[in-house]
N, C-alpha and C. Protein backbone atom coordinates (compact mmCIF):
# COMPACT_ATOMS: atom_id res chain seq x y z
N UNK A 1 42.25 52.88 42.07
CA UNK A 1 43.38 51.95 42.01
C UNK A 1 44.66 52.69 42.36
N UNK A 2 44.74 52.96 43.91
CA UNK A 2 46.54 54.10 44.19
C UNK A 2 47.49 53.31 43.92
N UNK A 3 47.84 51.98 43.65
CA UNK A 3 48.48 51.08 43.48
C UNK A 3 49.22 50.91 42.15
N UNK A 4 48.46 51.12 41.31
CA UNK A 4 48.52 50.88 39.80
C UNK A 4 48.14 51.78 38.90
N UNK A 5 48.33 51.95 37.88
CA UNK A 5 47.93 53.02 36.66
C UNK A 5 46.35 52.65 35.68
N UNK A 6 46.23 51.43 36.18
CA UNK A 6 45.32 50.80 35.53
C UNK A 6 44.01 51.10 34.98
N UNK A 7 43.47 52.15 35.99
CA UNK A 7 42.68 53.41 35.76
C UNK A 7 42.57 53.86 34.74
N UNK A 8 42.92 53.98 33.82
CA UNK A 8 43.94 54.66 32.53
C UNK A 8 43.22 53.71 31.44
N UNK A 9 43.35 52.42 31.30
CA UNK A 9 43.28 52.14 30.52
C UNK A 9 40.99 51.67 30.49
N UNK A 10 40.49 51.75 29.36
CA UNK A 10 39.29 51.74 29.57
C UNK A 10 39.21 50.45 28.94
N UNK A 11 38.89 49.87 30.19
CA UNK A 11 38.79 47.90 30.35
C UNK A 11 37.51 47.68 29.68
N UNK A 12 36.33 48.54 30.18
CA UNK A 12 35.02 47.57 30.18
C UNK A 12 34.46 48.29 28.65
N UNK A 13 35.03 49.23 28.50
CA UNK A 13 35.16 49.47 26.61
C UNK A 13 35.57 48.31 25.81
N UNK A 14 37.01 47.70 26.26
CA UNK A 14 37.53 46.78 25.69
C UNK A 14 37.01 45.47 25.39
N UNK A 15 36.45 45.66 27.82
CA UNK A 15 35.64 43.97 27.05
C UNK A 15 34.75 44.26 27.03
N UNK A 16 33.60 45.01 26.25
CA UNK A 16 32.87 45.02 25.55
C UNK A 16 32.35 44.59 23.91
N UNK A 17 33.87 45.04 23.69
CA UNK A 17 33.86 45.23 22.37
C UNK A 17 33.83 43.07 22.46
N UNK A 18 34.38 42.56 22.31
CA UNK A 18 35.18 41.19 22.84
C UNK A 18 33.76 40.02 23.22
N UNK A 19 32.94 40.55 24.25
CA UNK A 19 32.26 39.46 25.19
C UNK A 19 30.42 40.32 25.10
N UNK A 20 29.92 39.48 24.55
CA UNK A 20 28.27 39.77 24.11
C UNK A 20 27.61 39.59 25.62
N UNK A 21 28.04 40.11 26.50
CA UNK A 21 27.40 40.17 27.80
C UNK A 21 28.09 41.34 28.85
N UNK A 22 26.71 41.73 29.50
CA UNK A 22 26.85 42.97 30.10
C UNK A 22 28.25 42.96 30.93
N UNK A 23 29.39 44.36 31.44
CA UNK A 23 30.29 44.40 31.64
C UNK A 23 30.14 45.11 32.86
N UNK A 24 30.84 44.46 34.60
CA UNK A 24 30.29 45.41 35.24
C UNK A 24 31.87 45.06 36.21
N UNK A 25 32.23 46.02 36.29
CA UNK A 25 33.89 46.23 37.23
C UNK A 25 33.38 46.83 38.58
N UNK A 26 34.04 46.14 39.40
CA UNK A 26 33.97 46.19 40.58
C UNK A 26 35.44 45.87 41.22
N UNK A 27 35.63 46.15 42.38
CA UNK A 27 36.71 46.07 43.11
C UNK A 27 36.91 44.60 43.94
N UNK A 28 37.80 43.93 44.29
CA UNK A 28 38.07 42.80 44.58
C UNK A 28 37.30 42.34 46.20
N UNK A 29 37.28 43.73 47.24
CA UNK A 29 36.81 43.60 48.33
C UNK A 29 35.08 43.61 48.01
N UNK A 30 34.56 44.26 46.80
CA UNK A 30 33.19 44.33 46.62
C UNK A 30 32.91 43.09 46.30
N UNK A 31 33.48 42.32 45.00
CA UNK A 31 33.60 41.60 44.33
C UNK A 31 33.40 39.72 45.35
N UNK A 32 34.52 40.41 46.84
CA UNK A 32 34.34 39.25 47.53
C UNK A 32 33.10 38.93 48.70
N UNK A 33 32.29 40.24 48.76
CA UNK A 33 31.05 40.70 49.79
C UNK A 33 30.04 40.04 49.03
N UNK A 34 29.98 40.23 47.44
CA UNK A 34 29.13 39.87 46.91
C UNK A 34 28.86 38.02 46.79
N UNK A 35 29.87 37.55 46.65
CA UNK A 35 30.06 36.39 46.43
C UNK A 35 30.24 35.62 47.90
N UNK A 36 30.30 36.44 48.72
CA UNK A 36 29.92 35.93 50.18
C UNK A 36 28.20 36.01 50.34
N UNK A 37 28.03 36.96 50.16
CA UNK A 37 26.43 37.35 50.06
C UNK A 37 25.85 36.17 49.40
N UNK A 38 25.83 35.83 47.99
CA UNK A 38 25.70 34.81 46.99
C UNK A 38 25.54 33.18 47.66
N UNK A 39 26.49 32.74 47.60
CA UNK A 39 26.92 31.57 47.47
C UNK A 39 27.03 30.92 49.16
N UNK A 40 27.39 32.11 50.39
CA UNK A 40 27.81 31.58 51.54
C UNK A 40 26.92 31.59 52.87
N UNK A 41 26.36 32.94 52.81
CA UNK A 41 25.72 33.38 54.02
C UNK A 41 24.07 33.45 53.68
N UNK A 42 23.56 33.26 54.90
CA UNK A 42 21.91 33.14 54.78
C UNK A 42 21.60 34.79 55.53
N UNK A 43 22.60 35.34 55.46
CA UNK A 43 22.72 36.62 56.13
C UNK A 43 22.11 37.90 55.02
N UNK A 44 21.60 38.83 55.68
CA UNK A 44 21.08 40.09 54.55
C UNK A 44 21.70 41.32 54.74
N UNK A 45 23.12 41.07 55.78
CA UNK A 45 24.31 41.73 56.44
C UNK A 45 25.52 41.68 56.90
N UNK A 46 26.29 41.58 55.56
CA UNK A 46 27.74 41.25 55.60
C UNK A 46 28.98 42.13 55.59
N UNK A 47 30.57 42.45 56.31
CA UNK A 47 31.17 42.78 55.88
C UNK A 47 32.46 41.77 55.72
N UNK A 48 32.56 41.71 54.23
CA UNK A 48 34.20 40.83 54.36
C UNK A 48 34.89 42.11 53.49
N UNK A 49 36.48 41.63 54.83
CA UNK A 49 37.88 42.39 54.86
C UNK A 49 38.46 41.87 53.70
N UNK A 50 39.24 42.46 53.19
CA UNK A 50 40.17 42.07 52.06
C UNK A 50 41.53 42.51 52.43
N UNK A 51 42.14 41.39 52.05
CA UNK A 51 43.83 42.01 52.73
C UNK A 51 44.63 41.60 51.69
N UNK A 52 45.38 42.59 51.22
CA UNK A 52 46.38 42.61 49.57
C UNK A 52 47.05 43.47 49.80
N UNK A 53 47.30 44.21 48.41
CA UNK A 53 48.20 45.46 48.58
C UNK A 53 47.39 46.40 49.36
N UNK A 54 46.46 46.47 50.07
CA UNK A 54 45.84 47.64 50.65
C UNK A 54 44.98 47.27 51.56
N UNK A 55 43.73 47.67 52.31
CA UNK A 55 42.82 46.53 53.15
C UNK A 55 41.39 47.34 52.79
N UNK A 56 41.02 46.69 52.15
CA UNK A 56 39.53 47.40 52.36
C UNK A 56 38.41 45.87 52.37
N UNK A 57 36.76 46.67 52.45
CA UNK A 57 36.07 45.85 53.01
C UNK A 57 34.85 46.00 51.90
N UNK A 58 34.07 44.71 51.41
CA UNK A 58 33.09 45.27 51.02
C UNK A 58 31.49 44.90 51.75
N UNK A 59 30.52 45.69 51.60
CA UNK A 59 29.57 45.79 52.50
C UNK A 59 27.93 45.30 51.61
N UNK A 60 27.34 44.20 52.52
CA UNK A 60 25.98 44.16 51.95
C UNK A 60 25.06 44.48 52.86
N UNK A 61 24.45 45.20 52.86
CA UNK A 61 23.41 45.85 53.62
C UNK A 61 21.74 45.60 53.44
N UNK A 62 21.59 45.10 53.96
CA UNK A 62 20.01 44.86 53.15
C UNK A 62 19.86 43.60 52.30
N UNK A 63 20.78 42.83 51.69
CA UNK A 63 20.53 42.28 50.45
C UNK A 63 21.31 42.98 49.11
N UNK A 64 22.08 44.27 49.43
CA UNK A 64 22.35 45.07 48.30
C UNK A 64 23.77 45.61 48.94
N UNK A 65 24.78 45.58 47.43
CA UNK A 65 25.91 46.01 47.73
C UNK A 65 26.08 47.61 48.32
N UNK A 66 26.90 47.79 48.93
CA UNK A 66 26.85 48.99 49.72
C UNK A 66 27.83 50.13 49.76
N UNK A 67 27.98 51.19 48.95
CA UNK A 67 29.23 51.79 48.23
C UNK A 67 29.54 52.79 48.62
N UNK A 68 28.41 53.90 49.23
CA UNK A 68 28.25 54.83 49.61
C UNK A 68 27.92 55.76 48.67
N UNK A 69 27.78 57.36 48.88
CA UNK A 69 27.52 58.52 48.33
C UNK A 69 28.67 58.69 47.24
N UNK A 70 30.21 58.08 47.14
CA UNK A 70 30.91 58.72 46.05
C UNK A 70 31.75 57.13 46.20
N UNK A 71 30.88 55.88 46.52
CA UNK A 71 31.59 54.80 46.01
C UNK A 71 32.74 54.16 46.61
N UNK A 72 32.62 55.01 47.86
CA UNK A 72 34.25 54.52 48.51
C UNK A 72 34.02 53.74 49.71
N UNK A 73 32.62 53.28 50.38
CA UNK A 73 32.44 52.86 51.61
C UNK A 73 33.49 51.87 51.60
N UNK A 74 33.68 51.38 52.57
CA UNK A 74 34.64 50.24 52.78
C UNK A 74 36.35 49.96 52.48
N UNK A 75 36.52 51.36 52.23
CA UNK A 75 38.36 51.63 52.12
C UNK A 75 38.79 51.77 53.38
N UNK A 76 38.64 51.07 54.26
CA UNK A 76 39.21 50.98 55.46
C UNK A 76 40.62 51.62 55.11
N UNK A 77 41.39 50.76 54.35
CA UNK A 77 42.67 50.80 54.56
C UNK A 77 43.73 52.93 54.45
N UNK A 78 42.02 53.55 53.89
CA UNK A 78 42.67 54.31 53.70
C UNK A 78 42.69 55.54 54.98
N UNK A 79 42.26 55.06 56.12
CA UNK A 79 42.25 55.95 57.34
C UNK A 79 43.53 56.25 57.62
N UNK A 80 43.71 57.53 57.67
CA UNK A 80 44.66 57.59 58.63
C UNK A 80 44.77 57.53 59.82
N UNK A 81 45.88 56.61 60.44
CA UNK A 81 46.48 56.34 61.54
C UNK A 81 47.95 57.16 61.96
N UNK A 82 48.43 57.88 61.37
CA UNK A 82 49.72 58.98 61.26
C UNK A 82 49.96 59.52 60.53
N UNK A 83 49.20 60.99 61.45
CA UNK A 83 48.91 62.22 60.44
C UNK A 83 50.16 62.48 59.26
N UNK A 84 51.38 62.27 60.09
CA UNK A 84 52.60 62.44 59.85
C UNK A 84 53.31 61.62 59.60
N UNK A 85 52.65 59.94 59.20
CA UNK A 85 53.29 59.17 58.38
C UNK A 85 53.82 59.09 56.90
N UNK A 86 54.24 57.75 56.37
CA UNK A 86 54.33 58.10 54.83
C UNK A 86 53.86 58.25 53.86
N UNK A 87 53.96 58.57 53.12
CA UNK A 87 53.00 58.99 51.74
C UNK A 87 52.29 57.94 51.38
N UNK A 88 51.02 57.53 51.03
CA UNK A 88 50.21 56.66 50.54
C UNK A 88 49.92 56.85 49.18
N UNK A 89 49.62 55.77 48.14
CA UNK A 89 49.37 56.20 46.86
C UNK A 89 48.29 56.96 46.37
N UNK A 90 47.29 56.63 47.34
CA UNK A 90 46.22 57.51 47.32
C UNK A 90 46.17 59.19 47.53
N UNK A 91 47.41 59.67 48.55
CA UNK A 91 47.91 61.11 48.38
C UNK A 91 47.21 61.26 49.78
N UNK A 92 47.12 60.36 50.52
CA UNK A 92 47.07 60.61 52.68
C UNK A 92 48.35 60.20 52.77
N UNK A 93 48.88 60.74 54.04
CA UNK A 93 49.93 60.05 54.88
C UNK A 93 49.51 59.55 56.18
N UNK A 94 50.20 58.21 56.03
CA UNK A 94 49.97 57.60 56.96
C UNK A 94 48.86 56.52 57.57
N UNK A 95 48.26 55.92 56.18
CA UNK A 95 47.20 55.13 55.79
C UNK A 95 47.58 53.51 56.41
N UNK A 96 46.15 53.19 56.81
CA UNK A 96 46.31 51.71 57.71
C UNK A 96 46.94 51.01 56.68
């Protein structure tokens, strides 16, 4: 979350404690792949873009969400495009 501090606070502790059903956080671009996957497409290979404070994408591959080796597949937004642009919250410069 480079955006926010939100990180910080331990949510799915909280709603745990709160809601007698399993707790599973995900990111809004995952969150919207899945529910494309779900509800929209007869497809077993999706990527939907997410465009907000940042752009990333989330990915179903197979039938199964798709995150990569350390969880970050689909952060488009965080490529750099200028090596020598401005600071990003994430700590690149020059992020799409």
């Amino acid at each position: 979350t480079p955006y926010s501090d939100i990180d910080s606070i331990p949510l799915k502790d909280l709603l745990a404690k709160e809601i007698p059903y399993p707790i599973v956080l995900i990111n809004e671009a995952n969150a919207g792949a899945l529910g494309e996957y779900t509800f929209q497409t007869p497809s077993e290979n999706l990527i939907n873009i997410n465009i907000q404070d940042g752009i990333g994408a989330g990915i179903v591959e197979n039938g199964k969400l798709f995150t990569g080796a350390n969880g970050t597949a689909g952060e488009i937004g965080h490529t750099t495009l200028y090596p020598d642009g401005i600071l990003c919250p994430c700590g690149n410069h020059g992020c799409l």
